[in-house]
C-alpha atoms as a PDB file:
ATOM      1  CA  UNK A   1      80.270 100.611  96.350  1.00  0.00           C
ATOM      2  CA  UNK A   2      76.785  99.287  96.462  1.00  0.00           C
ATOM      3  CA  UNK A   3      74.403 100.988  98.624  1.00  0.00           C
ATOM      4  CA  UNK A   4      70.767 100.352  99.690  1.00  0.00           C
ATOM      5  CA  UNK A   5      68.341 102.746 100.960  1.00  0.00           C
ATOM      6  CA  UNK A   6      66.443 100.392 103.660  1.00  0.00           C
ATOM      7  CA  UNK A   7      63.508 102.353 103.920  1.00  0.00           C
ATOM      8  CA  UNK A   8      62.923 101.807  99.934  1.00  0.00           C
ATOM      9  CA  UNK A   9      65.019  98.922  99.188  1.00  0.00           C
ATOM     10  CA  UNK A  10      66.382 101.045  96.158  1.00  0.00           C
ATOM     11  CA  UNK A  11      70.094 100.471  95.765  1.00  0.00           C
ATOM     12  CA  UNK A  12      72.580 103.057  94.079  1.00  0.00           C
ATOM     13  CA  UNK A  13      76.045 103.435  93.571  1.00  0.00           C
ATOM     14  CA  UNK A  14      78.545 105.522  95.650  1.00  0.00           C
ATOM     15  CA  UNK A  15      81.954 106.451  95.628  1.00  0.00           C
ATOM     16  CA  UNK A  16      84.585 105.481  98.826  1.00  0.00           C
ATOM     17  CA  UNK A  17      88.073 106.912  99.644  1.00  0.00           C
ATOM     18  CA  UNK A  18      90.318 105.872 101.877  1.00  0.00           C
ATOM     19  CA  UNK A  19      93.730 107.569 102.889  1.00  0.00           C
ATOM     20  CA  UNK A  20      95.764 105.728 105.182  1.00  0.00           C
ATOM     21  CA  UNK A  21      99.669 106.933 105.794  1.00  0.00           C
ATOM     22  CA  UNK A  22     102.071 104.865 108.125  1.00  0.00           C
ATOM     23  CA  UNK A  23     105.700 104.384 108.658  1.00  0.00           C
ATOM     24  CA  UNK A  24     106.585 100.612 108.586  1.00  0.00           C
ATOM     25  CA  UNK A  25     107.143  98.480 111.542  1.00  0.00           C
ATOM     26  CA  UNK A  26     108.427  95.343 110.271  1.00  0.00           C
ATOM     27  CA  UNK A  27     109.015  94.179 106.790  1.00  0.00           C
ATOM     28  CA  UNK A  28     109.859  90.789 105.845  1.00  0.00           C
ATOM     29  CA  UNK A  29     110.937  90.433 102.109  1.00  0.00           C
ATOM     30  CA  UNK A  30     109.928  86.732 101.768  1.00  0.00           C
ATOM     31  CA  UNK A  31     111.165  84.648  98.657  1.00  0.00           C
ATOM     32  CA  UNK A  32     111.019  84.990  95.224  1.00  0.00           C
ATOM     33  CA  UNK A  33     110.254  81.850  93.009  1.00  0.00           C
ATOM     34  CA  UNK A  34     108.898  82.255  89.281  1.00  0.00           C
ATOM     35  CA  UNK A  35     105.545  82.410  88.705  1.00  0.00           C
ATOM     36  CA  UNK A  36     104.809  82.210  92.240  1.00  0.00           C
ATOM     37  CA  UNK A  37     103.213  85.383  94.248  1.00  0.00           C
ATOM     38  CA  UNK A  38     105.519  86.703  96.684  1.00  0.00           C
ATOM     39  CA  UNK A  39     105.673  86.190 100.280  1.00  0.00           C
ATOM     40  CA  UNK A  40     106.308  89.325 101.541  1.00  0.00           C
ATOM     41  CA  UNK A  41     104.815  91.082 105.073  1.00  0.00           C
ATOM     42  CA  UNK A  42     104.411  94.611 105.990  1.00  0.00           C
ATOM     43  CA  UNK A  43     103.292  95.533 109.363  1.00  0.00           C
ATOM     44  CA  UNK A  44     102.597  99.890 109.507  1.00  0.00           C
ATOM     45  CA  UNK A  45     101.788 102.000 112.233  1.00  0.00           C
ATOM     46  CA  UNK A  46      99.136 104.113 110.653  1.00  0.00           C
ATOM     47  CA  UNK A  47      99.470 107.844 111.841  1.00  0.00           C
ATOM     48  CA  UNK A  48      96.846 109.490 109.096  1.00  0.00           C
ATOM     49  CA  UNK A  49      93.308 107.647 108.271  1.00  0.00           C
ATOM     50  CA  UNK A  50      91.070 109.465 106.522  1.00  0.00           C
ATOM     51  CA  UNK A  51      87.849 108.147 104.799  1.00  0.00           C
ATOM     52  CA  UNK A  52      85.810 109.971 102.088  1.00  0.00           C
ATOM     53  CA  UNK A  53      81.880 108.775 100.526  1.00  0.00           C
ATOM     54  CA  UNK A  54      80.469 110.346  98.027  1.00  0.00           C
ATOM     55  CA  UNK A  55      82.748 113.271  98.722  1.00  0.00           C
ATOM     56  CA  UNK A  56      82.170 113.736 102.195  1.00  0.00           C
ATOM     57  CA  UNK A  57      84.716 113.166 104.737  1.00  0.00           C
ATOM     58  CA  UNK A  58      83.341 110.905 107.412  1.00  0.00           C
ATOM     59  CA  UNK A  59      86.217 110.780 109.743  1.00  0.00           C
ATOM     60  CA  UNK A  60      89.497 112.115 109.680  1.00  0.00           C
ATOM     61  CA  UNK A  61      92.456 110.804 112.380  1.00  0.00           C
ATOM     62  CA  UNK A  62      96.021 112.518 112.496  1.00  0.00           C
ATOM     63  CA  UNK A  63      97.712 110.971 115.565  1.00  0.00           C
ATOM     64  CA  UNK A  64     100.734 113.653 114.667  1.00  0.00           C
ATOM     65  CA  UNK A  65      99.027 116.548 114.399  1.00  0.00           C
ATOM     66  CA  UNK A  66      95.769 116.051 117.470  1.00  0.00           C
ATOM     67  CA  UNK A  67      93.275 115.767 114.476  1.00  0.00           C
ATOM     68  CA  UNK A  68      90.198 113.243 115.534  1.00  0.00           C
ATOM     69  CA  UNK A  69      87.242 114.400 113.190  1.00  0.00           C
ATOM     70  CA  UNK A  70      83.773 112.474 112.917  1.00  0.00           C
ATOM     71  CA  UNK A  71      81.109 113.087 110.801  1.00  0.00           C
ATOM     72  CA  UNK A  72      81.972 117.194 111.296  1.00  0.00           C
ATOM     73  CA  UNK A  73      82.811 117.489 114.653  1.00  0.00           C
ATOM     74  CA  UNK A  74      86.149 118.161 115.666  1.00  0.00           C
ATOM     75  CA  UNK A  75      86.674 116.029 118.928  1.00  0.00           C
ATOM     76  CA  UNK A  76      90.350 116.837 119.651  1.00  0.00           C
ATOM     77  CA  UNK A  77      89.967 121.295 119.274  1.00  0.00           C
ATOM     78  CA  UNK A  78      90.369 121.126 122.582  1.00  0.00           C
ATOM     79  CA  UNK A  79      93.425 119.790 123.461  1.00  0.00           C
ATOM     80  CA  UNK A  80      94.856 121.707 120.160  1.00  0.00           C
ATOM     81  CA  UNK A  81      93.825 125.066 121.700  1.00  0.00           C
ATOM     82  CA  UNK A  82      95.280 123.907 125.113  1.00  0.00           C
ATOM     83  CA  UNK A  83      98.731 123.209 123.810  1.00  0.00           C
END
């Protein structure tokens, strides 16, 4: 990804992760026709999103496991500890 520094207006190039895990929801298989793209839906429930820049995690959520992480801080330790 493109990034610009906007107190210099230099721009540089950085690196993005992103982690997401789910279980589906709904799936619709849609048609198949030949050279045609198919129609197809998928609807998850995302349980794990995680995003990583330039090696960095910037927030981490794990709605299984109490894990809500941003920028470092831990805001769910908590209610781990309390269970």
């Amino acid at each position: 990804t493109d990034t610009v520094d906007s107190a210099t207006g230099n721009s540089s190039v950085s690196s993005n992760k992103d982690i997401v895990k789910g279980r589906p929801k709904t799936l619709e298989g849609g048609t198949i026709e030949n050279n045609a793209a198919q129609d197809g839906n998928l609807i998850l429930e995302v349980l794990y999103l995680k995003h990583i820049q330039d090696g960095v995690t910037m927030y981490e959520i794990d709605k299984l496991n109490n894990v809500f992480i941003v920028n470092g801080t831990d805001y769910a330790q908590q209610i781990r500890d309390a269970i």
